[in-house]
Each structure stands twice: as C-alpha cells, then as structure tokens.
Protein backbone atom coordinates (compact mmCIF):
# COMPACT_ATOMS: atom_id res chain seq x y z
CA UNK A 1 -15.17 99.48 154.68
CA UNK A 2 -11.30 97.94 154.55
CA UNK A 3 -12.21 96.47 158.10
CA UNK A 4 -15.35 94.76 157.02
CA UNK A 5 -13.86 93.73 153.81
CA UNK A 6 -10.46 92.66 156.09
CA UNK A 7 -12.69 90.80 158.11
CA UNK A 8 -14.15 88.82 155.25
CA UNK A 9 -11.11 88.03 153.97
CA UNK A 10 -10.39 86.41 158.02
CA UNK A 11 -12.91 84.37 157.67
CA UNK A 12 -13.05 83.49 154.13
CA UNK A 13 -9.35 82.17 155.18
CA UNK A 14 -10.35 80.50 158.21
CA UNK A 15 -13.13 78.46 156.84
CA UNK A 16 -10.85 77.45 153.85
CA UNK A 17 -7.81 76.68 156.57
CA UNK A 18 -10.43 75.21 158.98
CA UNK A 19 -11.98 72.83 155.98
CA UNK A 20 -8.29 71.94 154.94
CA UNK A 21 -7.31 70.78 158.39
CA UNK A 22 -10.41 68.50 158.39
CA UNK A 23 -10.29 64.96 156.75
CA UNK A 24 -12.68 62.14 156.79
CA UNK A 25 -11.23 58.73 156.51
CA UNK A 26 -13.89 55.82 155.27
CA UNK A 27 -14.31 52.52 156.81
CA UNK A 28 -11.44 49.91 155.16
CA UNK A 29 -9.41 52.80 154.63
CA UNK A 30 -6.08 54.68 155.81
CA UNK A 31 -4.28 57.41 154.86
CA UNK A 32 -0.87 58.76 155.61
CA UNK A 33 0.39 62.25 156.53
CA UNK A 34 3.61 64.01 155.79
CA UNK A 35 4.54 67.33 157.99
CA UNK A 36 7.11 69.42 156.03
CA UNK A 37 7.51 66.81 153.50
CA UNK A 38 8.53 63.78 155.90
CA UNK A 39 6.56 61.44 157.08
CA UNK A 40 6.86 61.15 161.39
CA UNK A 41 4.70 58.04 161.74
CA UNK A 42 1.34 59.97 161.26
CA UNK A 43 -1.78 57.61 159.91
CA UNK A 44 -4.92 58.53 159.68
CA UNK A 45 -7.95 55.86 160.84
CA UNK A 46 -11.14 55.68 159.94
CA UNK A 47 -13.30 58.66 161.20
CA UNK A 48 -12.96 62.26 161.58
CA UNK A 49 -9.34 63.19 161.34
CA UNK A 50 -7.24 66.45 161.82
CA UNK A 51 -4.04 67.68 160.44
CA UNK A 52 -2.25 70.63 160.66
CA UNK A 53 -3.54 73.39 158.01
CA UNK A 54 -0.57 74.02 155.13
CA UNK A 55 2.07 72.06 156.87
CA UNK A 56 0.74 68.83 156.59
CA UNK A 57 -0.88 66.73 153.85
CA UNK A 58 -2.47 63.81 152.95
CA UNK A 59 0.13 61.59 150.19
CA UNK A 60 -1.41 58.24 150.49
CA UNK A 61 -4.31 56.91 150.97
CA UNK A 62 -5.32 53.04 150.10
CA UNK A 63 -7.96 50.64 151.04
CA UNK A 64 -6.69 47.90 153.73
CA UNK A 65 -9.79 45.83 151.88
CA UNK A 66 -9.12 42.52 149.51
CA UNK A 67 -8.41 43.81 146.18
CA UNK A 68 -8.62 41.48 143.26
CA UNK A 69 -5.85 41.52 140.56
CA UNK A 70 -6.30 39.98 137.28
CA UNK A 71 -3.55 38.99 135.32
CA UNK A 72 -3.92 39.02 131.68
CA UNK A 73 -3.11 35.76 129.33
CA UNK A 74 0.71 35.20 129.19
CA UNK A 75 3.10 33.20 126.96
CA UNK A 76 4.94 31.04 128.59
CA UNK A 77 7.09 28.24 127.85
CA UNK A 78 6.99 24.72 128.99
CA UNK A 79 10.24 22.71 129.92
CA UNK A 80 9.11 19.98 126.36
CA UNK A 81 9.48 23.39 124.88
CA UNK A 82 5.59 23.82 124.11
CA UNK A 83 4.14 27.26 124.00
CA UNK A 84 1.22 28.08 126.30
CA UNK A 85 -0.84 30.93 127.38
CA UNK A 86 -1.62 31.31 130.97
CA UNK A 87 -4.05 33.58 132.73
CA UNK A 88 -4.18 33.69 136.71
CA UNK A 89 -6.27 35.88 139.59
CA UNK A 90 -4.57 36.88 142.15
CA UNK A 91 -5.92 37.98 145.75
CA UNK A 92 -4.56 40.37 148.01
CA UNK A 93 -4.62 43.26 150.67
CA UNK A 94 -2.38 45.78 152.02
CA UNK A 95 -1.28 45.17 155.48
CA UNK A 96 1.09 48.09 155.96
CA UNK A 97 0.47 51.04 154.78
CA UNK A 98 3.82 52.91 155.36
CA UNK A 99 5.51 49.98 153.80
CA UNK A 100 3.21 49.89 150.72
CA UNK A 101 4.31 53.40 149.72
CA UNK A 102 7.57 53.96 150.85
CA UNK A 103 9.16 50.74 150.20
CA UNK A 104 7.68 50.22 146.32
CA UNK A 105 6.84 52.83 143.46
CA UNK A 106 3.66 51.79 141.80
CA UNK A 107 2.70 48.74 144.06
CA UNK A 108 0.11 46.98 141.62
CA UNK A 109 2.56 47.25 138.60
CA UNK A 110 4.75 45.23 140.97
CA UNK A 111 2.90 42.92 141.57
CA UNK A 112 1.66 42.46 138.25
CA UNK A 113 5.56 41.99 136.70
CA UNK A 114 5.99 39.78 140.03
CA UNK A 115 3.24 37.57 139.39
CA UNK A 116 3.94 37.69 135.67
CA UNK A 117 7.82 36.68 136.11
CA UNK A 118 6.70 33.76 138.84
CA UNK A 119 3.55 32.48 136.32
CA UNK A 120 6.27 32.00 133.67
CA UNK A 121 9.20 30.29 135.94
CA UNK A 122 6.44 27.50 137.35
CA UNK A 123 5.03 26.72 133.42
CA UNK A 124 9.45 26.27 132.74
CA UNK A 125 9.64 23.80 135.39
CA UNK A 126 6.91 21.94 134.21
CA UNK A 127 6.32 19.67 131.14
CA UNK A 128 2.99 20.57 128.82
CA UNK A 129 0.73 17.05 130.39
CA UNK A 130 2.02 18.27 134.31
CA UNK A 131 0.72 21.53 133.69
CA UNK A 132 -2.74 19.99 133.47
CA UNK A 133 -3.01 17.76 136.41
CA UNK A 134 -0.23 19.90 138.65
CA UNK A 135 -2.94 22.86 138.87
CA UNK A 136 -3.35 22.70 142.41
CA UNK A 137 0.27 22.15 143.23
CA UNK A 138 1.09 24.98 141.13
CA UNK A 139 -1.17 27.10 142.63
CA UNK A 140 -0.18 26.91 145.87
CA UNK A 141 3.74 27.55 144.76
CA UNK A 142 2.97 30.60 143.23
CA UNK A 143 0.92 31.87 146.65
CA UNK A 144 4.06 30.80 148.45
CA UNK A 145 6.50 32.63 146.49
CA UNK A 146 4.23 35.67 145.67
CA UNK A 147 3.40 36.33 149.55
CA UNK A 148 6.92 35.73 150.51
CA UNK A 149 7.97 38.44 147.91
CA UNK A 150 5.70 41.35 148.56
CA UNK A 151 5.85 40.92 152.26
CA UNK A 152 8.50 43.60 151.99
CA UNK A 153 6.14 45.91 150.47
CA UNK A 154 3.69 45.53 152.98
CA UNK A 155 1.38 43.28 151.15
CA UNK A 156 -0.33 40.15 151.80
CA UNK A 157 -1.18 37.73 148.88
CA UNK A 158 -4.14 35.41 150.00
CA UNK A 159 -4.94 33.44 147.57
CA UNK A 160 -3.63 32.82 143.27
CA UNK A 161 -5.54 30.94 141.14
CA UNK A 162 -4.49 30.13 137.03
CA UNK A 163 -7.56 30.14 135.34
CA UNK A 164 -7.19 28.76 131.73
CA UNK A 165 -3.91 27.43 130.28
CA UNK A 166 -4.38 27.07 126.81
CA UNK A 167 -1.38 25.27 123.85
CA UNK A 168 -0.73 27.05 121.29
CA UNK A 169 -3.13 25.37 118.19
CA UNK A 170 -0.66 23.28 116.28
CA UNK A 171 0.05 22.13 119.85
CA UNK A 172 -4.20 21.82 120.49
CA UNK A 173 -4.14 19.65 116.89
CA UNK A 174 -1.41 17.42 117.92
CA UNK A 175 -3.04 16.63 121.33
CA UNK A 176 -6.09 15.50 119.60
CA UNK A 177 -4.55 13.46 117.51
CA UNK A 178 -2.67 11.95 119.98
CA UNK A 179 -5.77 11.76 122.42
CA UNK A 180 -8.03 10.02 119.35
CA UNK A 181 -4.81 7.63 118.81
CA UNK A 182 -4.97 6.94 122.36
CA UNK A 183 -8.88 6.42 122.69
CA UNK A 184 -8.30 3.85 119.61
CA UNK A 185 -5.80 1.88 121.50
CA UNK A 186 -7.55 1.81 125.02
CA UNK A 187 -10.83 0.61 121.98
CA UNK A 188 -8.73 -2.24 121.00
CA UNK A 189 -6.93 -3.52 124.58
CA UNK A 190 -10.80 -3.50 126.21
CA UNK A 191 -11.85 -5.79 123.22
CA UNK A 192 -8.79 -8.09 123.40
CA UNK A 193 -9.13 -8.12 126.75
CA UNK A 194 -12.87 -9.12 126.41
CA UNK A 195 -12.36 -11.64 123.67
CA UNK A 196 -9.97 -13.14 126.22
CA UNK A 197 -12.03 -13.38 129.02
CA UNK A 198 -14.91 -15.20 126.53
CA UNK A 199 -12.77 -17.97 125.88
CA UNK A 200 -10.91 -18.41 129.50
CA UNK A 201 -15.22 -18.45 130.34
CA UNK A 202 -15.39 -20.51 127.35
CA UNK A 203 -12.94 -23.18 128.75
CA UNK A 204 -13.43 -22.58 133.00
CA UNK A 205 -17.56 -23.54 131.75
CA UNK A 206 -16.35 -26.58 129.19
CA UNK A 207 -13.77 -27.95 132.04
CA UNK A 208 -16.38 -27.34 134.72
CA UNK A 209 -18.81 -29.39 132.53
CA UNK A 210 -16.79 -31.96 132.04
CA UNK A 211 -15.67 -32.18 135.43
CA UNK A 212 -19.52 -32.23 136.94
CA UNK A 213 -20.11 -34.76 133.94
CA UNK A 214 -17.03 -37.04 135.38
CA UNK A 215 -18.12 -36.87 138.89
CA UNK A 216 -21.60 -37.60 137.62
CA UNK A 217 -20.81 -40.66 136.15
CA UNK A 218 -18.64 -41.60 139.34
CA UNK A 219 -21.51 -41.56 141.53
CA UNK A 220 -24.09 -43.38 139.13
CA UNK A 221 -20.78 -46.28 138.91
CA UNK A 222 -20.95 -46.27 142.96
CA UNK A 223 -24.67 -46.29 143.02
CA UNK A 224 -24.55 -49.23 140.47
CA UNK A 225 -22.12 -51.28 142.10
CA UNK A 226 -23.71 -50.68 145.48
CA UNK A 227 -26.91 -51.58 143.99
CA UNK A 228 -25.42 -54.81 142.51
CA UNK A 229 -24.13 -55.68 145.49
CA UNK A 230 -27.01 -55.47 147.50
CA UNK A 231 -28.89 -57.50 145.14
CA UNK A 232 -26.39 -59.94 145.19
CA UNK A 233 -26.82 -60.03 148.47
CA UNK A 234 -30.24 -60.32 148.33
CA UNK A 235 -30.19 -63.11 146.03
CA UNK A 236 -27.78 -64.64 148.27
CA UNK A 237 -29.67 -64.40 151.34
CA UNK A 238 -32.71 -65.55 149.63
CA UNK A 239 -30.90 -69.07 148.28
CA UNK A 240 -30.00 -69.42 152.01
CA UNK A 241 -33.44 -68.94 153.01
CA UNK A 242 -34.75 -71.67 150.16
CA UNK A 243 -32.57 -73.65 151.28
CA UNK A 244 -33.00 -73.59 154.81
CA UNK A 245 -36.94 -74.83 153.70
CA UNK A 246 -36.09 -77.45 151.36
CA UNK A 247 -33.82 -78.97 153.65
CA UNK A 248 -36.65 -78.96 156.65
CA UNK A 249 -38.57 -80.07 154.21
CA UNK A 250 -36.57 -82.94 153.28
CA UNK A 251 -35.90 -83.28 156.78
CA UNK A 252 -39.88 -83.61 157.32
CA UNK A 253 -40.95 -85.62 154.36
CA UNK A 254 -38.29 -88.27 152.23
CA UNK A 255 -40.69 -88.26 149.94
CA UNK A 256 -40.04 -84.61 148.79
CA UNK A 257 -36.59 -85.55 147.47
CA UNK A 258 -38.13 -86.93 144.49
CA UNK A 259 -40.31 -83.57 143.77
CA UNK A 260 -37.33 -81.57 144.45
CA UNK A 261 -35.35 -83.86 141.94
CA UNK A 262 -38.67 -83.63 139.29
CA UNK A 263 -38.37 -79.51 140.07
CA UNK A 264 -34.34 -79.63 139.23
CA UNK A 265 -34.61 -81.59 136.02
CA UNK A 266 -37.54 -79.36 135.02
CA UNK A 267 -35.86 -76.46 135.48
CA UNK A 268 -32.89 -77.72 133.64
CA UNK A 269 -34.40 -78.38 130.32
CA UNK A 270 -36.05 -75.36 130.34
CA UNK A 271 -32.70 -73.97 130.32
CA UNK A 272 -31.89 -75.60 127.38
CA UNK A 273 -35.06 -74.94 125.45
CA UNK A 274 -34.51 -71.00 126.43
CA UNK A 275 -30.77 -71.38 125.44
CA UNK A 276 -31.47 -72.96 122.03
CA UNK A 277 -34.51 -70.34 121.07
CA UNK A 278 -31.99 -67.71 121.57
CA UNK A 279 -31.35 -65.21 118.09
CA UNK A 280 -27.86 -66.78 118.61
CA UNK A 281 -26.31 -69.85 117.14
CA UNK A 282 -25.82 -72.26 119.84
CA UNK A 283 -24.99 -75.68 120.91
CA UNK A 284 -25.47 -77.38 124.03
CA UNK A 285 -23.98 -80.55 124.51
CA UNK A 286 -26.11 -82.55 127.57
CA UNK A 287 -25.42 -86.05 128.88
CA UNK A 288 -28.58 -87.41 130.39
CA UNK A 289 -26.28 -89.77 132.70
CA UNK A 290 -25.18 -86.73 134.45
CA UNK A 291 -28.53 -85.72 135.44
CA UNK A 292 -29.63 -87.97 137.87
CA UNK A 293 -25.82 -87.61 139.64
CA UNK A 294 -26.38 -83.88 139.42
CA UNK A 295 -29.51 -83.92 141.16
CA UNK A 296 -28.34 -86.30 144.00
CA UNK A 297 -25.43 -83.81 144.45
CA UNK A 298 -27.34 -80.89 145.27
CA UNK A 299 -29.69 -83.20 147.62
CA UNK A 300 -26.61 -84.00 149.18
CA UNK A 301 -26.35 -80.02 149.80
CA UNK A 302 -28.85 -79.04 150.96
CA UNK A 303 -29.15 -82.08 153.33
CA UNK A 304 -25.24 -80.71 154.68
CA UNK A 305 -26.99 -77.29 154.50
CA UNK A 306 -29.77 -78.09 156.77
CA UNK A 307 -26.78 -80.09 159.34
CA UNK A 308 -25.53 -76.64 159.96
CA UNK A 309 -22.34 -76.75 157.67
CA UNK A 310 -22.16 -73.94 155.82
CA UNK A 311 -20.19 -74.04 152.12
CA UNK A 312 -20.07 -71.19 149.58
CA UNK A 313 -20.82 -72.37 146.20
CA UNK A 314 -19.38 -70.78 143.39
C-alpha cells in the first residue's frame, strides 16, 4: 500500500516537474530564462521550449510586435510664453529583449516620462503660430531624439505623431479675435486693391480711346489730303486735256476763236451773277475793257499750249 501510494506520489511529481519544464512560446513573442537566478544568455523562441525543472524560470516575456503608446494631453509651454496642451502617439517595438529588461525598470513608464519630457522641450523651442505649421518638422525631431534615447533599452521607436495641440481658451479667444481682425484687413486691402485696378482700367480704356480716336483722325487727314490731291490732279490733267482740244481746234478752224471767246465771256458773267446771288454781301467791281484783253490772253495760251510749251498757271 506505501509502494503504490509512493509510486503515485513519483508520478504525481513527475508530471508536475515534466509540465514545469515545458513552455510554449507564441508567434511575435520571446521570453527569457534565468538558471539559479542569473541570466546565461538563455531566450526562448517561438515554439515548444524546454527548461530545466526548479532551477530555471521564465522572468520575462514580451511581444517583439509594434506596440502602440498613447500619450495623454500635456501642458506645455511655448517660448511667447502661451500655455498649450499637447497629445502625441507614439510607435514602437522591442528589438532586444535582454536589453529591454535588464537595462530599464518598467520600460513603458520610461518611455512615457521620455516622450513626455521631449513633447514639452520641442513646444519651449517653439513660438504658439510655429507650433501650428512646424507639425511635421516637429514630428520628426521627437522620432529622432526618442529612438536615439531608448536605443539603450533595447527599443526601437518607429514612428511619433502629436495629435491635437490645443491654447489654453483665453489664448483660443484672443486668436479669434486676432484672426477676425485679420480677415477684416485682408476685406479691406482686396477692395482697395480692386477699386484701384477699376480706375488704372478706367484710365488704360480712356487713354486707349483717345489714342485709337487720334490715330483715327490721322488716317481720315491722310486719306483726305491724298484724296485732294488726286483730284487735283485730276482736275489738272483734265485742263491739260481741254486744252490740248481747244488748241487743235483752234489749230483746225480760226473761226473757233470767236466761240471760245463767246464761251469765256459767258462763263464769266455767270460768275458774277452766282457771286452777287450769294446770302453774302458782296461787291464785284468789273471793267468791261478788260474783257476782251482777258480773253485774247488765254487764246494766246492755249495757242503756246498747243506749240508744245508747257507753263503752269497759278
């Protein structure tokens, strides 16, 4: 009866001693292993691991997965000496194991006060309007700083985002005010600026007128005298031509002297009857002598004329 209950007691012993030395390590995970107390290197995988029944044991075991770390909203001060709150995410794994528990009590605490301490010494550096645009610049200085100060501990920080910086409210109050101010002044420059630009339009469109006007009544003077000319021309060329017949004419018949003198004197008290029925006071003073010398003149002209010598008469 002691033997079989001796037995049980073996084996009851030996399971327990067999399950101890047994340990199953998940995927993403690792574990470490002290024997006596110290730790000799020994790191358990994922898998099916063994360790020595009573002599060793597992003290650590951590996920070598991303872990996200939120960091809760912070006062901070700017370097204007406005108040702000500041939350941030932060990113990060464990890369060493051994490191993350020998070298650091209470790793995410650390990081938390690191993160914390760096969150508030970027806002000092920075005045309340940088804080607003500089998000991306200030994002990547904290993942600088933050992965160069846990590397020590093992840890890799991949990635720190601030998520909402927020003033304080007198601070929120003032930046409205100084926003609507702001709006009202950009308001008035865009509709001085426009009121400018109606009368410089205004003007460029009056002088532009003008101008086209000016040139306008340059070219109608040019056409004018151009047309005057050629009809003086005209005229000119058609006296010659006249000419040219009367004196054949005279050439071929004396007798057409007489007509031409009849025509001449015709045509010259018509003159006077047109000049003298005018709405216009006038007086014409005429000498009948002169007539007949007048008219033997211009035979005289035209019979030069038809000779071939040319004179201008003016």
């Amino acid at each position: 009866m002691d033997y079989l209950m001796w037995l049980a007691f073996m084996a009851i012993t030996g399971t327990a001693t067999l399950a101890g030395s047994i340990k199953i390590i998940n995927q993403g995970d690792e574990a470490l292993v002290e024997f006596l107390g110290r730790y000799d290197g020994k790191k358990l995988e994922p898998g099916l691991n063994f360790i020595t029944p009573f002599l060793s044991q597992v003290v650590f075991k951590e996920t070598t997965r991303e872990k996200v770390l939120e960091i809760s909203p912070q006062t901070c001060i700017t370097r204007d000496n406005v108040s702000i709150s500041v939350d941030a995410v932060v990113y990060w794994r464990i890369i060493n194991i051994e490191k993350a528990y020998y070298k650091v009590q209470n790793l995410q605490a650390a990081i938390v006060n690191l993160v914390v301490t760096q969150i508030r010494s970027e806002m000092g550096n920075l005045e309340l309007n940088e804080t607003f645009t500089a998000r991306t610049a200030i994002n990547k200085s904290l993942l600088r700083d933050l992965d160069t100060a846990t590397e020590p501990w093992g840890v890799k920080v991949t990635r720190v985002e601030l998520r909402e910086i927020v003033p304080s409210k007198t601070v929120q109050g003032a930046m409205e005010l100084q926003m609507s101010a702001e709006r009202k002044k950009q308001a008035a420059i865009l509709t001085s600026e426009g009121e400018r630009e109606a009368v410089v339009n205004a003007a460029r469109g009056e002088a532009e007128a003008q101008l086209i006007e000016a040139e306008a009544r340059q070219k109608a003077a040019i056409l004018s005298a151009e047309a005057q000319q050629k009809e003086q021309i005209l005229k000119a060329q058609g006296t010659a031509a006249a000419m040219e017949i009367l004196g054949k004419k005279l050439n071929a018949d004396p007798n057409a002297t007489k007509s031409l003198q009849f025509l001449l004197a015709q045509n010259y008290i018509e003159m006077g009857i047109k000049i003298g029925s005018s709405g216009s006071s006038k007086v014409m003073f005429v000498d009948p002598r002169s007539i007949p010398s007048t008219l033997e003149g211009i035979g005289s002209i035209v019979r030069e004329e038809n000779n071939g010598n040319v004179k201008q008469i003016s």
